[in-house]
PDB file of N, CA and C in Angstrom:
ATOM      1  N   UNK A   1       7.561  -7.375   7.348  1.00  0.00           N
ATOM      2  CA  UNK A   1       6.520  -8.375   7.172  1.00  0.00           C
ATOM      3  C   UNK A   1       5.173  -7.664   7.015  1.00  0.00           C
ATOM      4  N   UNK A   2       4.850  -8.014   5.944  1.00  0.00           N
ATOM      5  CA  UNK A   2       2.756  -7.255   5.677  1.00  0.00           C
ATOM      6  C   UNK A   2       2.143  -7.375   6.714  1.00  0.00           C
ATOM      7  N   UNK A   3       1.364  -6.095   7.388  1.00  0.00           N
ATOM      8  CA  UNK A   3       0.612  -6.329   8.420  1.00  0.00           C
ATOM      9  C   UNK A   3      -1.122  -6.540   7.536  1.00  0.00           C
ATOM     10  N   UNK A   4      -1.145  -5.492   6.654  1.00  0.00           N
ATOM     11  CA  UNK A   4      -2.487  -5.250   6.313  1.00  0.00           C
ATOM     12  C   UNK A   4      -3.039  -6.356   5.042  1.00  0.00           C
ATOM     13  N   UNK A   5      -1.659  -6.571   4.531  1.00  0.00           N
ATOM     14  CA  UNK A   5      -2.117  -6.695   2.999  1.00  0.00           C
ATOM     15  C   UNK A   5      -1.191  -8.453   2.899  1.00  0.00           C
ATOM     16  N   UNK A   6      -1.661  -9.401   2.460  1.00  0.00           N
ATOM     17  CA  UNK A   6      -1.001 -10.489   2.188  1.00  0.00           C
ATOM     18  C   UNK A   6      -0.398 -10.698   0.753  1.00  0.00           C
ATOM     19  N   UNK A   7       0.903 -11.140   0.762  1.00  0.00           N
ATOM     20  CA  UNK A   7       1.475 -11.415  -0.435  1.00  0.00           C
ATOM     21  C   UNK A   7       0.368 -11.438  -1.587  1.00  0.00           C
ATOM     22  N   UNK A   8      -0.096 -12.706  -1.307  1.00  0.00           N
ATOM     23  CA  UNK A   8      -0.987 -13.271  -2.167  1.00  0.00           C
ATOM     24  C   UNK A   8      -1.757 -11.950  -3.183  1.00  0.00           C
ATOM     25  N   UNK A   9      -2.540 -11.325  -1.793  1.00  0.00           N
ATOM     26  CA  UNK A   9      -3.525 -10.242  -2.165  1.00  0.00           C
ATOM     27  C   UNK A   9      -2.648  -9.545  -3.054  1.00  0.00           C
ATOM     28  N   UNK A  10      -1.698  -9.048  -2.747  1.00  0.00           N
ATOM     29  CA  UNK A  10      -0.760  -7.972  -3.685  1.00  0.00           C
ATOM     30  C   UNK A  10      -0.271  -8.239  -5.076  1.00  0.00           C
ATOM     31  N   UNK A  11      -0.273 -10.185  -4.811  1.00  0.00           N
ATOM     32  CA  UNK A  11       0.545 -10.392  -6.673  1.00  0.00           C
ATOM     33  C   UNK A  11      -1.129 -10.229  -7.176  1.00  0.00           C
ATOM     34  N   UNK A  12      -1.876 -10.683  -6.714  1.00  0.00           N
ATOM     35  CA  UNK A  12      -3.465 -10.313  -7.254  1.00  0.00           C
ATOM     36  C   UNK A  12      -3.907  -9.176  -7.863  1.00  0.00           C
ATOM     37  N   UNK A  13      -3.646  -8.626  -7.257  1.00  0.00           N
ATOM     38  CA  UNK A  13      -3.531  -7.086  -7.462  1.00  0.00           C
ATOM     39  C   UNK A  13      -2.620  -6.577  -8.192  1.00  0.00           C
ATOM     40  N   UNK A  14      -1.719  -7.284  -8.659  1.00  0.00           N
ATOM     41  CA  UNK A  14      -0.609  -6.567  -9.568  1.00  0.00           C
ATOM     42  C   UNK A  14      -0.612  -7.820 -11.005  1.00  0.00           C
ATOM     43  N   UNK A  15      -1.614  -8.770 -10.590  1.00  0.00           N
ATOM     44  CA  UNK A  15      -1.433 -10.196 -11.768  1.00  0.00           C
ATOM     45  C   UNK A  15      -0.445 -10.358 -11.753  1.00  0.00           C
ATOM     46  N   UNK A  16       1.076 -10.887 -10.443  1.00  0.00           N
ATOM     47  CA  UNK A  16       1.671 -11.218 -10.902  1.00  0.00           C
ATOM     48  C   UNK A  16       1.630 -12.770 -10.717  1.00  0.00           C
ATOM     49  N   UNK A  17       1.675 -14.049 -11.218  1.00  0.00           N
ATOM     50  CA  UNK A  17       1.792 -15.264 -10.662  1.00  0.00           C
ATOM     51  C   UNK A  17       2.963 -16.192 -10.786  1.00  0.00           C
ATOM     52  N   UNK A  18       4.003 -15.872 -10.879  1.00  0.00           N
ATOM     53  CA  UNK A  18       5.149 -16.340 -10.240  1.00  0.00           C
ATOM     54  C   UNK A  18       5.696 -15.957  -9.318  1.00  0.00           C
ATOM     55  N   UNK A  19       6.511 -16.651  -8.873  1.00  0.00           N
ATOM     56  CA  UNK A  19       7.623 -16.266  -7.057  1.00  0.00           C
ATOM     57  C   UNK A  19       8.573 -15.470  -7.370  1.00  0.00           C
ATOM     58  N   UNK A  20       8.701 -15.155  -8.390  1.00  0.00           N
ATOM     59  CA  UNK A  20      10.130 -14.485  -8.892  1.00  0.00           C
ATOM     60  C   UNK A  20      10.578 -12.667  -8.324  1.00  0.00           C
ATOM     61  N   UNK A  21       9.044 -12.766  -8.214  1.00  0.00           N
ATOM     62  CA  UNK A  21       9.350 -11.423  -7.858  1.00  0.00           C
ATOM     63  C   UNK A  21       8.155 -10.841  -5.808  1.00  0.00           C
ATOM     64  N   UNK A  22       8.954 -12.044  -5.519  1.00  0.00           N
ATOM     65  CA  UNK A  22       8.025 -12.081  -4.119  1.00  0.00           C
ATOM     66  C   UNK A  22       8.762 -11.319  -3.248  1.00  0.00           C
ATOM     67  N   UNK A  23      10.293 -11.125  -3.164  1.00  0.00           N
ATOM     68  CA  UNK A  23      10.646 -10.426  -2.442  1.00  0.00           C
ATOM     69  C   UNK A  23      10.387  -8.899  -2.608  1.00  0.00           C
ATOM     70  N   UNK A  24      10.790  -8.463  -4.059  1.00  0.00           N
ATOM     71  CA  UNK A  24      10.225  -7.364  -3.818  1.00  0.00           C
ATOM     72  C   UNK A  24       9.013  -6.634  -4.191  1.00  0.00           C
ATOM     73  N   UNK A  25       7.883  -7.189  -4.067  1.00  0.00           N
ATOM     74  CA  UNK A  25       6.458  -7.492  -3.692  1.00  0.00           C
ATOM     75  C   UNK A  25       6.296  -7.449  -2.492  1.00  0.00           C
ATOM     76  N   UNK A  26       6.972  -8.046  -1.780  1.00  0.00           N
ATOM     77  CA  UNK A  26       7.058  -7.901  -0.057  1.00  0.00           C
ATOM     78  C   UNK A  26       7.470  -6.680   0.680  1.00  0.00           C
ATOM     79  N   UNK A  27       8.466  -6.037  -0.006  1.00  0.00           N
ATOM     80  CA  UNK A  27       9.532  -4.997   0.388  1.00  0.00           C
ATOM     81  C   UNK A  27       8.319  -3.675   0.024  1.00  0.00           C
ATOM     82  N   UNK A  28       7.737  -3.446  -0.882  1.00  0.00           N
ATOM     83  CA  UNK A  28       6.802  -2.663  -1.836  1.00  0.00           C
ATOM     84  C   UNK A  28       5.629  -2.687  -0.400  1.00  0.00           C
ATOM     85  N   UNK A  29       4.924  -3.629  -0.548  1.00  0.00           N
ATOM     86  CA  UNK A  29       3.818  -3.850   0.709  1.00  0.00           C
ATOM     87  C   UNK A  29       4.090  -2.683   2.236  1.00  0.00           C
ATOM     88  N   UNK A  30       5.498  -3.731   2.766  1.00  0.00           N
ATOM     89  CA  UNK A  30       5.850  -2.701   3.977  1.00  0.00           C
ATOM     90  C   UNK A  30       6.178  -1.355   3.633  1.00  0.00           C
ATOM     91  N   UNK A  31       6.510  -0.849   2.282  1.00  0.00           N
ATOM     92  CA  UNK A  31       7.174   0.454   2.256  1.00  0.00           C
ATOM     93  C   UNK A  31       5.218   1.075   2.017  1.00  0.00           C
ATOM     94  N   UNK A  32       4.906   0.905   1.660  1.00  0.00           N
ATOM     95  CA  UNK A  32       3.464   1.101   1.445  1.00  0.00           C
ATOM     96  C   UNK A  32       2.531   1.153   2.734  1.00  0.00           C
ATOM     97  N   UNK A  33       2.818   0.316   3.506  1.00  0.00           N
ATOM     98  CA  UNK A  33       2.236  -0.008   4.966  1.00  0.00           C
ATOM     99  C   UNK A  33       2.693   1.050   5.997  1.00  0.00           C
ATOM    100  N   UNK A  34       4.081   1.270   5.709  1.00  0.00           N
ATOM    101  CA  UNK A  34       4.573   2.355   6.475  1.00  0.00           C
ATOM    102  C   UNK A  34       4.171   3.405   6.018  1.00  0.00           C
ATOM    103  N   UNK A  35       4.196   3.866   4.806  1.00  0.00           N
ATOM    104  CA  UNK A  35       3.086   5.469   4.454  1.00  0.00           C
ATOM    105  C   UNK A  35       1.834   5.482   4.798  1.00  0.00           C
ATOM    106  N   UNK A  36       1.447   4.537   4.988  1.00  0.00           N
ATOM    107  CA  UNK A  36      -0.195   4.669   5.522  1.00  0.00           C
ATOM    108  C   UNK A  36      -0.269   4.846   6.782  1.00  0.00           C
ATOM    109  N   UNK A  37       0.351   4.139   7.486  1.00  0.00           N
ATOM    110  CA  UNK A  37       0.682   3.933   8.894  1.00  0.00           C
ATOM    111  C   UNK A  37       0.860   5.763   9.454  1.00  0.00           C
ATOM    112  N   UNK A  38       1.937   6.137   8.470  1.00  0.00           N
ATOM    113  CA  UNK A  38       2.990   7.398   9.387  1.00  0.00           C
ATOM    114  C   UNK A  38       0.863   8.220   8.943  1.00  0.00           C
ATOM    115  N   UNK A  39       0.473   8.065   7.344  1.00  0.00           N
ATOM    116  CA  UNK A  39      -0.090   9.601   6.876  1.00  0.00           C
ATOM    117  C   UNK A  39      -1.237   9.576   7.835  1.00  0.00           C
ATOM    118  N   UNK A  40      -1.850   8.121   8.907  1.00  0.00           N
ATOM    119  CA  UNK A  40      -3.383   8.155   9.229  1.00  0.00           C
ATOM    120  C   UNK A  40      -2.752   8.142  10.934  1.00  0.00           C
ATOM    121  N   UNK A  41      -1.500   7.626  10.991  1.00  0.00           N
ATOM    122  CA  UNK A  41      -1.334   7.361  12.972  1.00  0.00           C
ATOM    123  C   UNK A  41      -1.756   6.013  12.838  1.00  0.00           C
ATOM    124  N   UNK A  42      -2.159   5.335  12.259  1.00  0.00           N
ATOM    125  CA  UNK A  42      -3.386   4.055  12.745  1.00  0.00           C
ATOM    126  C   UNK A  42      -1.846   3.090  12.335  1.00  0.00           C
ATOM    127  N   UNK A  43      -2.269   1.789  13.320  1.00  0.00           N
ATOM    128  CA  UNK A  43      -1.287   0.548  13.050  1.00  0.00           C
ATOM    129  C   UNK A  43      -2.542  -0.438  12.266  1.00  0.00           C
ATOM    130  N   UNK A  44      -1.801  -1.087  11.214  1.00  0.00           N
ATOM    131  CA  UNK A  44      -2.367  -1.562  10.365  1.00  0.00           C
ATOM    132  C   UNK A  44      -2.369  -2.854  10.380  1.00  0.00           C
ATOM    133  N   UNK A  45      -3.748  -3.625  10.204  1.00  0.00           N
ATOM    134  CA  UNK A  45      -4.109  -4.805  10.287  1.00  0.00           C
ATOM    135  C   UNK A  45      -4.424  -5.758   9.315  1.00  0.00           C
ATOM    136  N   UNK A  46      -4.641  -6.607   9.265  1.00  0.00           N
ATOM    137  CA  UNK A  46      -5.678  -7.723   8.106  1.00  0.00           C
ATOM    138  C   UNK A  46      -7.322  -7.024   8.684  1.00  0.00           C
ATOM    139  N   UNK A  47      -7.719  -6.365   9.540  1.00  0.00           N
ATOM    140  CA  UNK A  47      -8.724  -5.988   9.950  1.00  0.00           C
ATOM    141  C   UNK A  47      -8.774  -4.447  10.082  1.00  0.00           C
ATOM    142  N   UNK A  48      -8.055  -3.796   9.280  1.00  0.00           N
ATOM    143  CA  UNK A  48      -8.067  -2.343   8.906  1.00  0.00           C
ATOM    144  C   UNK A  48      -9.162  -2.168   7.721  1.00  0.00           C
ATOM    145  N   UNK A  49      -9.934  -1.246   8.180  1.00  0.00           N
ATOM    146  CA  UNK A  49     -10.469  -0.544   6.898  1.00  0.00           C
ATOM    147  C   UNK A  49     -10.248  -0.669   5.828  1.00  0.00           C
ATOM    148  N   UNK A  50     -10.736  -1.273   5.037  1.00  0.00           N
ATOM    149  CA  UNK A  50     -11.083  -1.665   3.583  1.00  0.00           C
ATOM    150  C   UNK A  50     -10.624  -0.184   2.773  1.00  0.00           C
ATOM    151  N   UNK A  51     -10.882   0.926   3.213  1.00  0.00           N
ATOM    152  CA  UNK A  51      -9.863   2.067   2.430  1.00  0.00           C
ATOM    153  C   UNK A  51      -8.107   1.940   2.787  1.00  0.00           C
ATOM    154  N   UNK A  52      -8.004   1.874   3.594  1.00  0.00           N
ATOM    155  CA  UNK A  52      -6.570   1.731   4.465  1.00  0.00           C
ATOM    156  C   UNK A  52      -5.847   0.480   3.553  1.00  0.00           C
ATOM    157  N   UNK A  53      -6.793  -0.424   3.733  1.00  0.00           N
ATOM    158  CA  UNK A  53      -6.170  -1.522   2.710  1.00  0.00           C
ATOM    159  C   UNK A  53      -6.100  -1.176   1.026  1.00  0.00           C
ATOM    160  N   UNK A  54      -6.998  -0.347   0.301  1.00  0.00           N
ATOM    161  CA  UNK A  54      -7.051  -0.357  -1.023  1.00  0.00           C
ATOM    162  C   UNK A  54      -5.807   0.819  -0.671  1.00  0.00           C
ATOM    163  N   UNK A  55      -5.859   1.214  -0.441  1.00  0.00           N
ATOM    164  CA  UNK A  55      -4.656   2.777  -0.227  1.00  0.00           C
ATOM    165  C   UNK A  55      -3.065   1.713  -0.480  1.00  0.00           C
ATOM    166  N   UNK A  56      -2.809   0.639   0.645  1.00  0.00           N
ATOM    167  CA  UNK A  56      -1.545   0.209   0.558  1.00  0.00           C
ATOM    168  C   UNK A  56      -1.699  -0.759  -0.766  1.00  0.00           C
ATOM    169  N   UNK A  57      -2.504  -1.104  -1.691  1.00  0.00           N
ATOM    170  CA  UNK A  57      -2.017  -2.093  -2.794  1.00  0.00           C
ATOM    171  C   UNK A  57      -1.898  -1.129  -3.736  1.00  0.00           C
ATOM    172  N   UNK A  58      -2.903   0.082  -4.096  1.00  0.00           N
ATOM    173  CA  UNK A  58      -2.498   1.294  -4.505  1.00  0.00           C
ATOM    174  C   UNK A  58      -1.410   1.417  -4.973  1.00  0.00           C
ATOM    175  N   UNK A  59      -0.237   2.026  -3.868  1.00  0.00           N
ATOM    176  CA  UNK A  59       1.014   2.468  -3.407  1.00  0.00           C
ATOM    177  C   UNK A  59       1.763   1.365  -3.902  1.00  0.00           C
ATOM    178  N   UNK A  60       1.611  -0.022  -3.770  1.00  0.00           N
ATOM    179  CA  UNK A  60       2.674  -1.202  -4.274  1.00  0.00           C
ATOM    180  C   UNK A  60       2.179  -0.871  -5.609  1.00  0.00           C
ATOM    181  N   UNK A  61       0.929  -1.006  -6.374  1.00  0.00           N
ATOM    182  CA  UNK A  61       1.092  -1.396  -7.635  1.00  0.00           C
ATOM    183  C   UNK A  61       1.772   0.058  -8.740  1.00  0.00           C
ATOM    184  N   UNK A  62       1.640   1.385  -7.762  1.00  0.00           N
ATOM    185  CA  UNK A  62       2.167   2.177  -7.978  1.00  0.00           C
ATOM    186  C   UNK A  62       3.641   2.249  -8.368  1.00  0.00           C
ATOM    187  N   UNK A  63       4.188   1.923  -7.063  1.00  0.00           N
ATOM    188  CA  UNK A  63       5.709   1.589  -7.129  1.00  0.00           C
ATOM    189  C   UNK A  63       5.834   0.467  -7.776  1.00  0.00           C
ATOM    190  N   UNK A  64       5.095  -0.654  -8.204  1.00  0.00           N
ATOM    191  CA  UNK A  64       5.764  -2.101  -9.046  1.00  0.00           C
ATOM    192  C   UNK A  64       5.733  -1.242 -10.670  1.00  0.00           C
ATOM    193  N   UNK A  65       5.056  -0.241 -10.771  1.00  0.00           N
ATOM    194  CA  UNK A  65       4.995  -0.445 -12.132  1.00  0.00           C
ATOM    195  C   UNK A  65       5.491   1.201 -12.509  1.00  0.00           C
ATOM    196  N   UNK A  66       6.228   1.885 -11.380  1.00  0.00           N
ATOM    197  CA  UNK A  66       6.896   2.972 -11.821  1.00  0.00           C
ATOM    198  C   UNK A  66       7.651   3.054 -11.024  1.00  0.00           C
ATOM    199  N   UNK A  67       8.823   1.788 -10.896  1.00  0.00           N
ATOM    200  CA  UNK A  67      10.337   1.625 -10.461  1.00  0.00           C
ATOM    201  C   UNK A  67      11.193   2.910 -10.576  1.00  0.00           C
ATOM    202  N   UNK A  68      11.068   3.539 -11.760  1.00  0.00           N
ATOM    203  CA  UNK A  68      12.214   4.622 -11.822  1.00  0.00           C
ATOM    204  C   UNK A  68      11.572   6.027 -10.883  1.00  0.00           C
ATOM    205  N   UNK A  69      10.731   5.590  -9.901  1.00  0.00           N
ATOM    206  CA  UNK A  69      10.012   6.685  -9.726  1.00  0.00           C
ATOM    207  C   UNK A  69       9.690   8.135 -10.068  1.00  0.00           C
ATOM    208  N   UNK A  70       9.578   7.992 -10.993  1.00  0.00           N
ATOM    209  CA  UNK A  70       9.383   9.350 -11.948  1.00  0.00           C
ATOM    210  C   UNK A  70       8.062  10.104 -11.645  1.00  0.00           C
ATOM    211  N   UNK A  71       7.279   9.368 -11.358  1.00  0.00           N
ATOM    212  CA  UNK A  71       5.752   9.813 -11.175  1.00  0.00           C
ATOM    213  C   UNK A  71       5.501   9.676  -9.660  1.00  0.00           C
ATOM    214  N   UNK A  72       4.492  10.892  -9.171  1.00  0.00           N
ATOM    215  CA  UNK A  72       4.003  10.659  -7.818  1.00  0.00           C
ATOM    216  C   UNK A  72       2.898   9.402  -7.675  1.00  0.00           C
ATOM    217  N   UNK A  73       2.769   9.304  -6.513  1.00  0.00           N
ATOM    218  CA  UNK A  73       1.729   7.931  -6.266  1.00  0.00           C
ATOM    219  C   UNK A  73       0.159   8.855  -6.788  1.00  0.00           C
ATOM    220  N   UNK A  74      -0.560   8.121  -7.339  1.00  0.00           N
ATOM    221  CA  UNK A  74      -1.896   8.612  -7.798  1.00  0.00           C
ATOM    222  C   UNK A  74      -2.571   9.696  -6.571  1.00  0.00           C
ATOM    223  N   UNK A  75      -3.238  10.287  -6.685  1.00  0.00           N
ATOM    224  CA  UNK A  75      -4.322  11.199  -5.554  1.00  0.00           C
ATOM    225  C   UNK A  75      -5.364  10.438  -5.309  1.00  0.00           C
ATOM    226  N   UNK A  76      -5.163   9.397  -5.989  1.00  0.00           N
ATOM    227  CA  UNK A  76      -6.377   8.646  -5.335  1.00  0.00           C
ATOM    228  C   UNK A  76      -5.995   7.958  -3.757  1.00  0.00           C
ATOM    229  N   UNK A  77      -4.752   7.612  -3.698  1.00  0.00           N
ATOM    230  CA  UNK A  77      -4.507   7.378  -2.560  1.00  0.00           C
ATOM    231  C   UNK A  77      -4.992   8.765  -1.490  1.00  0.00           C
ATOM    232  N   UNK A  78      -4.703   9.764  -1.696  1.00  0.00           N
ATOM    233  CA  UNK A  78      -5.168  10.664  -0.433  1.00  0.00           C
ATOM    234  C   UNK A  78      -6.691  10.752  -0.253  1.00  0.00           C
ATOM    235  N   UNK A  79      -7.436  10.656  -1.498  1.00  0.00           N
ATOM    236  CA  UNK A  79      -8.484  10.376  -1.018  1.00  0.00           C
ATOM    237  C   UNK A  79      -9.459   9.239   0.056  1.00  0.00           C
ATOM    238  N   UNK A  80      -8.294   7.993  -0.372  1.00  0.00           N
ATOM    239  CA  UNK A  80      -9.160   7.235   0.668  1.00  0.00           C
ATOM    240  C   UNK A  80      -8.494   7.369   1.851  1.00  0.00           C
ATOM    241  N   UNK A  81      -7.160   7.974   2.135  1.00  0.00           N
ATOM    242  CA  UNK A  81      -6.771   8.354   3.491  1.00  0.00           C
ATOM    243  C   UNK A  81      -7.307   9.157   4.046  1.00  0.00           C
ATOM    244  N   UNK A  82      -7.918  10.545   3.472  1.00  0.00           N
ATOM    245  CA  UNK A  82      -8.477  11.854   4.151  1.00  0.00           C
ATOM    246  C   UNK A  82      -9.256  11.058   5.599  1.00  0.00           C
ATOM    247  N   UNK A  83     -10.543  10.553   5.348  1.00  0.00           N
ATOM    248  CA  UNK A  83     -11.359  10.293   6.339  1.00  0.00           C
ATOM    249  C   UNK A  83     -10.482   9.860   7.684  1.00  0.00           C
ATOM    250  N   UNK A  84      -9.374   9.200   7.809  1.00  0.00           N
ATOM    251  CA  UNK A  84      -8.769   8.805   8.461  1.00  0.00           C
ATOM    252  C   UNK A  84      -7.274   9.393   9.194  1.00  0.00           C
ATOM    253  N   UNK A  85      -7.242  10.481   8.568  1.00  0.00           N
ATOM    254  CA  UNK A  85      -6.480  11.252   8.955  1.00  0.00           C
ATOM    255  C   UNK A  85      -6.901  12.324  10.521  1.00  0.00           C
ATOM    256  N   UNK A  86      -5.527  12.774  11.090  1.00  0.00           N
ATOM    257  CA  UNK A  86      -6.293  13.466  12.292  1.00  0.00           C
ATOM    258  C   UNK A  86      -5.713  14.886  11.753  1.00  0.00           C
ATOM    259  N   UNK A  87      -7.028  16.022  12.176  1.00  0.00           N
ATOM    260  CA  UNK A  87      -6.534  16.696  11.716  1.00  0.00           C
ATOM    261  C   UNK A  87      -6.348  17.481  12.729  1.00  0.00           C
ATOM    262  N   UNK A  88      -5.521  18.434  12.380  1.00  0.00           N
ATOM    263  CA  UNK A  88      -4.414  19.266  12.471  1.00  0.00           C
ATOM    264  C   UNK A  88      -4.395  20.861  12.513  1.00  0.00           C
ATOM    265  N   UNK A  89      -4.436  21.432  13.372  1.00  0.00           N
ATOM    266  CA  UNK A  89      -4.516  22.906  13.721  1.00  0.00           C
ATOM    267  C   UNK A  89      -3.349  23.411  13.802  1.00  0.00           C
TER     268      UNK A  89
END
């Protein structure tokens, strides 16, 4: 279940506007929620950081529109994670 990001927000973000493809729109979100989650430590909210949030629709519209995963997720995602990351010695 989306902690950070609402259905809605995500077909928005991807223009999609039918139901047809809500489940896995949903499935995309949490798999997305969980990489953010594991790369920053932070549990993710509707009240997470506005980077934290652009990072997980990122990652869905990433994966909605390169299914065969052939390609890595953009670097733009690490950029808005860096700040939020702990770092590491």
């Amino acid at each position: 279940m989306p902690l950070s990001t609402t259905l809605a927000e995500a077909k928005g973000f991807l223009r999609v506007a039918d139901a047809s493809e809500d489940a896995l729109v949903t499935l995309l979100i949490d798999a997305a929620e969980a990489r953010v989650a594991a790369a920053t430590g932070l549990v993710l909210t509707l009240a997470s950081p506005a980077p934290l949030r652009l990072a997980v629709l990122i990652l869905v519209a990433h994966a909605y529109e390169h299914r065969d995963g052939a390609e890595p997720p953009p670097a733009l995602v690490d950029a808005w994670l860096a700040p939020y990351r702990e770092a590491r010695l």
